[in-house]
Protein backbone atom coordinates (compact mmCIF):
# COMPACT_ATOMS: atom_id res chain seq x y z
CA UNK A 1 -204.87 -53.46 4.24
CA UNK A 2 -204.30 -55.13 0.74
CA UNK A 3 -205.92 -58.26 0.17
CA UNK A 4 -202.42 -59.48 -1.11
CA UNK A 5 -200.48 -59.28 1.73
CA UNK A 6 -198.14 -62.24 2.78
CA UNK A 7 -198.66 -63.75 6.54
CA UNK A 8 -196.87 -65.46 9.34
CA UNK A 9 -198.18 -67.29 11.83
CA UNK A 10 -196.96 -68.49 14.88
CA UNK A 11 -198.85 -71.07 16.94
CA UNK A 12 -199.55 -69.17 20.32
CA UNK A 13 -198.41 -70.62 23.69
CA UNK A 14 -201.20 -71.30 26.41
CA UNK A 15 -204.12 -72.62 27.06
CA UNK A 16 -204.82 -71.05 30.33
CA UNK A 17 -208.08 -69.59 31.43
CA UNK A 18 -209.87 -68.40 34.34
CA UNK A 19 -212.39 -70.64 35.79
CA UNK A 20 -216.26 -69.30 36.21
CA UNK A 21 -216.53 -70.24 40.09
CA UNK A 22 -219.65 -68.29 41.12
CA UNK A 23 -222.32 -65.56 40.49
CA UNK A 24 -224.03 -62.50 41.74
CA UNK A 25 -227.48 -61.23 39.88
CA UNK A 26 -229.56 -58.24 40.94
CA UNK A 27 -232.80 -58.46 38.81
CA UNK A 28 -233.55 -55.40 36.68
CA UNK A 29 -230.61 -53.67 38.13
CA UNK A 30 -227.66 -52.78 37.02
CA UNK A 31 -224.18 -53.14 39.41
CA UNK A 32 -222.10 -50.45 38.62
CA UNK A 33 -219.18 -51.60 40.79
CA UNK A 34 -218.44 -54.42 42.96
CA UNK A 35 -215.04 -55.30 45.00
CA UNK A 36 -213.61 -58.32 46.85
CA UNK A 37 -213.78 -57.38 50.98
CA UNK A 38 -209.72 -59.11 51.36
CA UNK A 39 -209.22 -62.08 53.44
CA UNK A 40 -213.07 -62.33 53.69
CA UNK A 41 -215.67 -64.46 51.57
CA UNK A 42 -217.81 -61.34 51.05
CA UNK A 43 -218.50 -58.65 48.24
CA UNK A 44 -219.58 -55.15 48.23
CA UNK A 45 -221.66 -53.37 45.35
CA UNK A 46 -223.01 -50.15 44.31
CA UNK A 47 -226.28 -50.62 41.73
CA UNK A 48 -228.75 -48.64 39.45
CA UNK A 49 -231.14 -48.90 42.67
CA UNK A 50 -229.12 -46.31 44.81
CA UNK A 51 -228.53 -49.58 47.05
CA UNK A 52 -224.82 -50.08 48.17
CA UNK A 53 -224.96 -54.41 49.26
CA UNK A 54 -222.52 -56.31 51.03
CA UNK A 55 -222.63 -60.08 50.19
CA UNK A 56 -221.41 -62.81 52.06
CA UNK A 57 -220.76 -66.45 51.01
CA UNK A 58 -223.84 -68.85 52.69
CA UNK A 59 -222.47 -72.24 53.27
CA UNK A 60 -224.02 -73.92 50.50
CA UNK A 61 -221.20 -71.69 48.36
CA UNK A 62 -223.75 -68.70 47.26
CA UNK A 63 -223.31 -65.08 48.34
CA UNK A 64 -226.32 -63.39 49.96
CA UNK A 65 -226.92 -60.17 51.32
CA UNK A 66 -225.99 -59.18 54.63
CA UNK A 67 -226.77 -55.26 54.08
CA UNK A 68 -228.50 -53.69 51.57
CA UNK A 69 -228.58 -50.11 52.52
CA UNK A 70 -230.50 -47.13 50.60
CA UNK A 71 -229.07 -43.96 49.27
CA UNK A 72 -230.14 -40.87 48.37
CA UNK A 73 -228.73 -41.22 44.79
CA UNK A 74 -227.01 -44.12 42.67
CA UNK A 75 -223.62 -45.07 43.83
CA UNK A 76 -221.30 -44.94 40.28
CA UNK A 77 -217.96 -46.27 42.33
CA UNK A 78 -216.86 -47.11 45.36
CA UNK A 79 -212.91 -47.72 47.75
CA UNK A 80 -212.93 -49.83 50.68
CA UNK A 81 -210.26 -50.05 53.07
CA UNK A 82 -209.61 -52.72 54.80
CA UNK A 83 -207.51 -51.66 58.18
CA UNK A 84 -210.14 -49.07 58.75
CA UNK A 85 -213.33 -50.56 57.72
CA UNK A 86 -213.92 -47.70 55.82
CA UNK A 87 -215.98 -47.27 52.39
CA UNK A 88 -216.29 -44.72 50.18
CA UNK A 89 -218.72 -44.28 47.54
CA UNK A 90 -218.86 -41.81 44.83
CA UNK A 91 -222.60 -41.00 43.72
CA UNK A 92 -224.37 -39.24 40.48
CA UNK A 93 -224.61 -35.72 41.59
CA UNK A 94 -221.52 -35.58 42.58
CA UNK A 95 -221.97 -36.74 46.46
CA UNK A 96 -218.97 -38.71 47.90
CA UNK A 97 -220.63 -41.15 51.41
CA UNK A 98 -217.80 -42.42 53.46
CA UNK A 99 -219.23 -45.52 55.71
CA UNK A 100 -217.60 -47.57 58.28
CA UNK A 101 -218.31 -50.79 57.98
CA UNK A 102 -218.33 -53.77 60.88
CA UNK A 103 -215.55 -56.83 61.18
CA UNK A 104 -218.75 -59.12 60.80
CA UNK A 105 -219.89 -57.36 57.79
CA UNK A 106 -223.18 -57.31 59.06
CA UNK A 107 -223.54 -53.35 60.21
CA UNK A 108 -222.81 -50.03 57.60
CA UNK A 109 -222.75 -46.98 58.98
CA UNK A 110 -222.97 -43.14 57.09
CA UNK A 111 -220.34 -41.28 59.26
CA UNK A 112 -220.08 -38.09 56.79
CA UNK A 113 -220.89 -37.01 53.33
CA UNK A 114 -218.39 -35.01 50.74
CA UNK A 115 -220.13 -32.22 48.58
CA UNK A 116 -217.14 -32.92 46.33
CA UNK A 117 -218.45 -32.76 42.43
CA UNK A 118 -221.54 -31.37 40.48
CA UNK A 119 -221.73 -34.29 38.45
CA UNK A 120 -221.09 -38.03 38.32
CA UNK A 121 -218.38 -39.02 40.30
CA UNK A 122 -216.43 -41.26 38.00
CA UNK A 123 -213.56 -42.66 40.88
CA UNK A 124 -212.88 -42.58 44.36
CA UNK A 125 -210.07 -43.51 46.66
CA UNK A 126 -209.42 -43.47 49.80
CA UNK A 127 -205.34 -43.34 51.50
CA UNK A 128 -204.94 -44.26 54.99
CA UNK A 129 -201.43 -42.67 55.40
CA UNK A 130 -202.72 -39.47 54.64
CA UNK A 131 -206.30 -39.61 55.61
CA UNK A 132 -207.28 -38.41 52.44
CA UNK A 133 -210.02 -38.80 49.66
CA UNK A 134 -209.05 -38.06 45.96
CA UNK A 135 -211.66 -38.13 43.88
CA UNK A 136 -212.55 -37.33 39.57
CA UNK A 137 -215.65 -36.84 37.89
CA UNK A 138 -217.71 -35.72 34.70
CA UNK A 139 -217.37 -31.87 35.92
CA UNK A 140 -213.82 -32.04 34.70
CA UNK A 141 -212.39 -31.86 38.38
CA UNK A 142 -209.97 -33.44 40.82
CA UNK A 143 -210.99 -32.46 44.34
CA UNK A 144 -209.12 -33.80 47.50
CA UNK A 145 -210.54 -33.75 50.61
CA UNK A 146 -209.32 -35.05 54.42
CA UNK A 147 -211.44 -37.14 56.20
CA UNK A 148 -210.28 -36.04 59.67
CA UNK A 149 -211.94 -32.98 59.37
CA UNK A 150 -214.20 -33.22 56.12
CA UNK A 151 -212.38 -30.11 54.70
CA UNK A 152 -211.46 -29.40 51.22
CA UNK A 153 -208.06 -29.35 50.54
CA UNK A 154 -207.76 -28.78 46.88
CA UNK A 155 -208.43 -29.21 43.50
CA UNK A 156 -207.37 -29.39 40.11
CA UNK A 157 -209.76 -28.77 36.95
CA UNK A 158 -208.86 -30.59 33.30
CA UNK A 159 -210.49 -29.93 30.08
CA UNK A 160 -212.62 -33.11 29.82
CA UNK A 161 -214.12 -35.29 31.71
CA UNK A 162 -211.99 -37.20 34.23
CA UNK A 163 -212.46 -41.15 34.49
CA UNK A 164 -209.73 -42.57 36.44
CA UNK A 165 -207.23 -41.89 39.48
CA UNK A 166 -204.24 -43.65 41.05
CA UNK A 167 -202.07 -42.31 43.97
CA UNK A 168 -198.36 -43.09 44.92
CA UNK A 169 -198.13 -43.25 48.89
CA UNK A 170 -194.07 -42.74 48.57
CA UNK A 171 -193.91 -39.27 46.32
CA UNK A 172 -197.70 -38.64 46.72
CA UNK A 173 -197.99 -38.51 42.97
CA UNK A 174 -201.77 -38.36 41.59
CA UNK A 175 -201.78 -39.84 38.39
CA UNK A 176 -205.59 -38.70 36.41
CA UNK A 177 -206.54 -39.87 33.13
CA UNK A 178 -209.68 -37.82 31.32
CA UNK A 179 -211.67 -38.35 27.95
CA UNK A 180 -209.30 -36.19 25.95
CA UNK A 181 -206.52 -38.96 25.62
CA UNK A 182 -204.11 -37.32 28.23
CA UNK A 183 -202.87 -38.53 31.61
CA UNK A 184 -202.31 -35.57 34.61
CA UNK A 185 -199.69 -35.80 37.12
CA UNK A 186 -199.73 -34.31 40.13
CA UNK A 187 -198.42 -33.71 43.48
CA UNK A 188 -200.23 -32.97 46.70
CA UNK A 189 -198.46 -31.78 50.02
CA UNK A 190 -200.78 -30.82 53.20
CA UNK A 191 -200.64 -26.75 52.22
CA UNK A 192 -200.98 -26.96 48.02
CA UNK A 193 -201.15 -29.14 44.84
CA UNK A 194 -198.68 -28.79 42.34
CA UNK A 195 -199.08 -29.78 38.72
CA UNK A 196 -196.03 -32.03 37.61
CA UNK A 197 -196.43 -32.92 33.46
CA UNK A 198 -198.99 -34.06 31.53
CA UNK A 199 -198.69 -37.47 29.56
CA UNK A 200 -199.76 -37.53 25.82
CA UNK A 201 -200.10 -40.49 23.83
CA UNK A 202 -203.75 -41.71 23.70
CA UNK A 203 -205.95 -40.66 21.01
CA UNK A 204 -208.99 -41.71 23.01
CA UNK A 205 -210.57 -41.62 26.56
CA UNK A 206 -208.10 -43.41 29.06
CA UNK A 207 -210.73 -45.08 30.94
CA UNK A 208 -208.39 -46.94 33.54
CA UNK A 209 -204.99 -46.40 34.91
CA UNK A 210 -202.94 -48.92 37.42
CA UNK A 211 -200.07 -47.75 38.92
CA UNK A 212 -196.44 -50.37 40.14
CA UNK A 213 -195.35 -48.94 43.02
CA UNK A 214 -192.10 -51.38 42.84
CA UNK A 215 -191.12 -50.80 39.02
CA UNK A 216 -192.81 -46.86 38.86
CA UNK A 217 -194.76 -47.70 35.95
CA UNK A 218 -198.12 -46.36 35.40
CA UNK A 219 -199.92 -48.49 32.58
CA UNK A 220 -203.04 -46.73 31.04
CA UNK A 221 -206.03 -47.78 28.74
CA UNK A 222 -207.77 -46.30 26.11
CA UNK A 223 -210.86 -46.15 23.81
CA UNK A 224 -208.42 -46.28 21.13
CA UNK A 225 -207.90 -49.99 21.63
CA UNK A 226 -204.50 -49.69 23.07
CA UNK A 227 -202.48 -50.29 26.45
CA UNK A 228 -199.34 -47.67 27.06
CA UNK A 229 -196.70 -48.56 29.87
CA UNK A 230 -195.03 -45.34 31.11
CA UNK A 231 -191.46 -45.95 33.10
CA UNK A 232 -192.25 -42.76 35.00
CA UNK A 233 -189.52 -44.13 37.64
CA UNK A 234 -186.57 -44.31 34.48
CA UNK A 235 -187.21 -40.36 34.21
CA UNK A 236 -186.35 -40.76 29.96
CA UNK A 237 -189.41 -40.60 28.81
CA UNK A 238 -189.66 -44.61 27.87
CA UNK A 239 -193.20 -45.76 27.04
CA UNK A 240 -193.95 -48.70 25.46
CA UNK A 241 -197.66 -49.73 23.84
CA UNK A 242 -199.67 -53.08 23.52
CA UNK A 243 -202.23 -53.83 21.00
CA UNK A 244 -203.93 -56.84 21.25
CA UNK A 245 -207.60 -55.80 21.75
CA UNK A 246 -209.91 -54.83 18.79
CA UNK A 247 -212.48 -52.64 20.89
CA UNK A 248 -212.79 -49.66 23.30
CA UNK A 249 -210.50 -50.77 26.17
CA UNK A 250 -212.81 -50.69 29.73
CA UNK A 251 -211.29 -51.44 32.94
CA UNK A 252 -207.64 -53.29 34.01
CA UNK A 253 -206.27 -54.61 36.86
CA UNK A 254 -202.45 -55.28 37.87
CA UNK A 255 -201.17 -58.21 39.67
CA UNK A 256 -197.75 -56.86 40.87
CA UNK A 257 -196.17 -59.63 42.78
CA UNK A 258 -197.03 -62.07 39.71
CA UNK A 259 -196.19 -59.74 36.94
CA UNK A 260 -199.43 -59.82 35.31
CA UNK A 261 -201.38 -56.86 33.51
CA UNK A 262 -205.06 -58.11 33.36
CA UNK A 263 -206.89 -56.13 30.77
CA UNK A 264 -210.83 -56.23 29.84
CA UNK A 265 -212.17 -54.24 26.60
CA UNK A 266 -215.50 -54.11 24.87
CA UNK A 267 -214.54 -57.08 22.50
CA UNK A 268 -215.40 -59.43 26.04
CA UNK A 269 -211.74 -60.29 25.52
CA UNK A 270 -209.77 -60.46 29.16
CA UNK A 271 -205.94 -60.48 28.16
CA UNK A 272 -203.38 -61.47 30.62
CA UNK A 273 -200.05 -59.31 29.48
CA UNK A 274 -196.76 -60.92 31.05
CA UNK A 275 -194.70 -57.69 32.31
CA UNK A 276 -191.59 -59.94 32.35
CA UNK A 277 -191.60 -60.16 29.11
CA UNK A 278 -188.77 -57.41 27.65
CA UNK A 279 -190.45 -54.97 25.31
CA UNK A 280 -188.66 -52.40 22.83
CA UNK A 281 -190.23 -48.89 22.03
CA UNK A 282 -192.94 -48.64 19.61
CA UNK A 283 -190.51 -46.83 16.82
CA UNK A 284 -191.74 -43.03 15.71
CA UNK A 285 -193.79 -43.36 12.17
CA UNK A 286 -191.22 -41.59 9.93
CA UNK A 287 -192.59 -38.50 7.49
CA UNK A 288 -191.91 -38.26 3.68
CA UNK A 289 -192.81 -37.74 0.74
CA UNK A 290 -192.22 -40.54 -1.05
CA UNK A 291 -191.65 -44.11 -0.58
CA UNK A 292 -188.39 -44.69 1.71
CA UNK A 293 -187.40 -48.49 -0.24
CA UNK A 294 -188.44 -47.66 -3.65
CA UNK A 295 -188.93 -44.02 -4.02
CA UNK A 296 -192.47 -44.16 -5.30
CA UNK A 297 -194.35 -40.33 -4.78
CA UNK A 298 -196.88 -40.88 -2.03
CA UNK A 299 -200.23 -38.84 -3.69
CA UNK A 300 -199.91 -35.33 -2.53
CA UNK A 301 -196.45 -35.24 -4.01
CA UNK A 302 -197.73 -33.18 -7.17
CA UNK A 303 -194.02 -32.13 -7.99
CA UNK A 304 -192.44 -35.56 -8.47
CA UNK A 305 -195.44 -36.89 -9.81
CA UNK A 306 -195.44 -34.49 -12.93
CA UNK A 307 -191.64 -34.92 -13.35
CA UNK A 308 -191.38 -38.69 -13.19
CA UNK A 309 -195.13 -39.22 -15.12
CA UNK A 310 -196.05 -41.12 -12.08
CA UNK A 311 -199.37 -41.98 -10.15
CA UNK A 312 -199.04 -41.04 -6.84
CA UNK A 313 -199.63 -43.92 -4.51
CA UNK A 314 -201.22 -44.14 -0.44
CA UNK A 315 -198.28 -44.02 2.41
CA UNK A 316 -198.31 -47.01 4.55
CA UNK A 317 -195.69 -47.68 7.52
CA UNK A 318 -193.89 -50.41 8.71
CA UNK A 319 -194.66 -51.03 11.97
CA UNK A 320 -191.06 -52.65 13.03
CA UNK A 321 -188.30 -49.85 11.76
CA UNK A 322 -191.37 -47.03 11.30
CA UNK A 323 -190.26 -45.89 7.51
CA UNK A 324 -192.75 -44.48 5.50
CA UNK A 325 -193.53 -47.07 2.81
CA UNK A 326 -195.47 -47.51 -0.31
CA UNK A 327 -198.12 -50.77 -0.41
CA UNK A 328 -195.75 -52.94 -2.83
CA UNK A 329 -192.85 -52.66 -0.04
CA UNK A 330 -195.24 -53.27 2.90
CA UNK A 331 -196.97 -56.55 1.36
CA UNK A 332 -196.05 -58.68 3.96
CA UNK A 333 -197.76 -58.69 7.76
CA UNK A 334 -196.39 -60.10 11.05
CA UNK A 335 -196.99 -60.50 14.93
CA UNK A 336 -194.00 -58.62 16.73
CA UNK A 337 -194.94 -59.04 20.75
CA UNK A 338 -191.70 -57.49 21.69
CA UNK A 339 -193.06 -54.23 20.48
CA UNK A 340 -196.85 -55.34 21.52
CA UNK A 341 -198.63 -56.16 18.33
CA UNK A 342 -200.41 -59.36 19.37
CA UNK A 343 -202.25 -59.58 15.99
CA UNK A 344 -200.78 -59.18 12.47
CA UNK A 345 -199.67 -55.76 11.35
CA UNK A 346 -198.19 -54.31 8.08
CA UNK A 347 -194.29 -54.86 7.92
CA UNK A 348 -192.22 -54.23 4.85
CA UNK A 349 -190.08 -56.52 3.22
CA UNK A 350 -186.51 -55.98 5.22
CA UNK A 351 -188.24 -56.32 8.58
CA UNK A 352 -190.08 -59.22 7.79
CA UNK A 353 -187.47 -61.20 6.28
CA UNK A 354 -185.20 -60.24 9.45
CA UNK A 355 -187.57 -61.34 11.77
CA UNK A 356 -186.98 -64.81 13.67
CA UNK A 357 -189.46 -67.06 14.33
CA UNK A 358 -188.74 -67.05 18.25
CA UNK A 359 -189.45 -63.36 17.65
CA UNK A 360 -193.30 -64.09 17.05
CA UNK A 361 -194.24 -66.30 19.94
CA UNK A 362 -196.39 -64.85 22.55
CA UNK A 363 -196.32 -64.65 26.01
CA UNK A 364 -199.68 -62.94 26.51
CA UNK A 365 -202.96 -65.08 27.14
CA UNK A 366 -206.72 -64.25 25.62
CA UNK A 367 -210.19 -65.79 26.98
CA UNK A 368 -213.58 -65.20 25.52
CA UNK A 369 -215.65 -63.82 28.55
CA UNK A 370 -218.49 -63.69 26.99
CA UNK A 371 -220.03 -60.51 28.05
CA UNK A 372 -219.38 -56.73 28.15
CA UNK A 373 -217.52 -55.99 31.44
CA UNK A 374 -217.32 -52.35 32.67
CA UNK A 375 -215.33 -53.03 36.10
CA UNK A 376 -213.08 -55.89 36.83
CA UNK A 377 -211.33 -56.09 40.69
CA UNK A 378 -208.62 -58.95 41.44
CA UNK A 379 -208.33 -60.15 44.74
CA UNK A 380 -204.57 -61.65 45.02
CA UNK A 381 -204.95 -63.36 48.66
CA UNK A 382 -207.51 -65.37 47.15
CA UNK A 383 -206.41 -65.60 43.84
CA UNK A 384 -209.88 -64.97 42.32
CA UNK A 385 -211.31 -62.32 40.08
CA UNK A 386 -214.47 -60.32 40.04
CA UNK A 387 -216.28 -58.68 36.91
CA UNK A 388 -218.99 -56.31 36.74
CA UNK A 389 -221.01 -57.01 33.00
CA UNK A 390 -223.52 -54.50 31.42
CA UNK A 391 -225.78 -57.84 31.82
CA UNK A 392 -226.81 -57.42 35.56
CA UNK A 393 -224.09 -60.26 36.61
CA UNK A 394 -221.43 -60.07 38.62
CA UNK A 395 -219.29 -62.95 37.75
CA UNK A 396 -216.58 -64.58 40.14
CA UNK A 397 -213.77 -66.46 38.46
CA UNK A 398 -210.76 -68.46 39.75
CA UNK A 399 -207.50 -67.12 38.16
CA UNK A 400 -204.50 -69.80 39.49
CA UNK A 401 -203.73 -70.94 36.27
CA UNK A 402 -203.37 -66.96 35.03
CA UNK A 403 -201.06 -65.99 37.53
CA UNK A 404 -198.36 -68.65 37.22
């Protein structure tokens, strides 16, 4: 971007932050996973160790181990249910280990094991209504298996590696996102699986998905920095994007009730997206060959550069109206949160004149966590917030403030 370009700023609103409240450290180890038990002062882990740990809170306000059970192989991810006492734990060779575990949280117990992948299981859940496990790995599968009688039901095989599930309990949609950029939708019955669409609009791995069973929008994040909203219940095709983190986006986690996306990327930025907010469509980039305002030839425009004499110049585009633009028309660069730029981006001269100041303010939040976070679970009863760092911490953090 041109060193000359001309700026706005808007002071943001907020000052809220989470609150570092407790946390967990396995020495030497790494904790690939670790989720609130709900309504319960306890934690459950999967770690580099093949150990899967359930943690409860001592009364001088640390968490200890009640279990620490071995494995065969490492645990990569894990789905507890709470009205069942089950857990489920995806493994590196592809084993899925369902558990049940006690109302004391003091007894784990290995009811049956899931030859379900050939490679790392990447996500695991578990559905009560159905009795089913869906589950995605590195061998570019989704398999789907019932728990009643440890059968395979079905599966579904992508072109890359698969990272991330969610499931709809009302249509019993599978949403799947994989390291090519797209997001797979399917739908399972008890006889067959049938492919619904495929969702295109990352240019990197989507790494997590979350999924608003009230609204029907599926929200998805991305290596390529950015956060896409599909309205999957509008049935037009709406999707709207938010930029506001400058690294490979890792994991997310929706507060529904509050209206809260909470987002976590590899700049140790957590951002706190307010999903009451109304947000416009990011407009389509326009295509031509020269410069829509002034009519410049953009470089590889070898016929209107020899009859005008002209150097051809670089094609730029506004990021408000989309129009294909030359550098001298786009000098000027702008926040626009209604269309989820929370940083400056190039504008040209029409759009930024005709944007309000009102227009710029923010409703999203940003806090420096401080370390690279791979897994992040929210606990809503409690109002708290766990996160899993590539620094052998699990951190526990008191987020009030963020969801009002």
């Amino acid at each position: 971007m041109a060193t000359d370009t001309k700026t706005s700023s808007v002071k943001k609103p907020t000052k809220k932050k989470p609150i570092l409240i407790n946390k967990l450290e396995l020495s030497n180890e790494t904790i690939h996973m670790a989720l609130f038990i709900p309504h319960e002062e306890a934690i459950i882990t999967v770690s580099s160790d093949k150990t899967v740990r359930v943690w409860i809170q001592r009364d001088n306000g640390q968490f200890w181990p009640s279990i620490c059970h071995y494995m065969q192989e490492v645990g990569l991810c894990l789905d507890f249910n709470k009205e069942s006492g089950k857990v489920f734990i995806g493994q590196t060779k592809g084993m899925i280990q369902e558990y049940d575990l006690s109302n004391d949280c003091n007894k784990l117990v290995l009811r049956r094991s899931y030859s379900a992948h050939t490679s790392n299981v990447n996500t695991v859940l578990f559905t009560l209504d159905y009795n089913w496990i869906l589950s995605c790995g590195n061998d570019k599968y989704f398999q789907w298996h019932c728990t009643k009688t440890g059968k395979r039901l079905g599966g579904y095989g992508a072109k890359s590696h698969c990272n991330c599930l969610q499931f709809d309990i009302e249509s019993s949609y599978v949403f799947m996102g994989d390291d090519s950029g797209e997001i797979h939708i399917l739908k399972l019955s008890t006889e067959n699986l049938k492919v619904i669409t495929t969702l295109k609009g990352h240019s990197g791995s989507v790494q997590c998905i979350s999924w608003d069973m009230e609204k029907k929008w599926l929200y998805s994040g991305s290596f390529d920095e950015s956060i896409i909203i599909w309205d999957i219940g509008g049935q037009k095709g709406s999707a709207y994007e938010l930029h506001g983190h400058t690294e490979k986006i890792r994991t997310m986690s929706l507060a529904t009730h509050a209206q809260k996306l909470f987002t976590i990327a590899d700049d140790c930025k957590l951002t706190v997206w307010d999903m009451k907010t109304e947000r416009a469509e990011t407009p389509t980039w326009s295509q031509s060959d020269m410069c829509e305002k002034c009519a410049t030839p953009f470089f590889w425009n070898f016929k209107q550069m020899w009859e005008e004499k002209a150097v051809g110049v670089r094609q730029h585009h506004c990021r408000k109206c989309g129009r294909a633009v030359c550098m001298k028309c786009s000098s000027y660069v702008s926040v626009l949160p209604n269309l989820g730029y929370e940083y400056d981006v190039r504008v040209c001269g029409d759009c930024y004149n005709s944007t309000k100041d009102e227009e710029k303010i923010s409703t999203t939040c940003f806090h420096d966590i401080k370390h690279l976070i791979k897994h992040m679970s929210v606990d809503l009863s409690k109002k708290r917030m766990l996160t899993c760092g590539t620094d052998e911490l699990v951190k526990i953090w008191d987020i009030k403030e963020l969801l009002t």
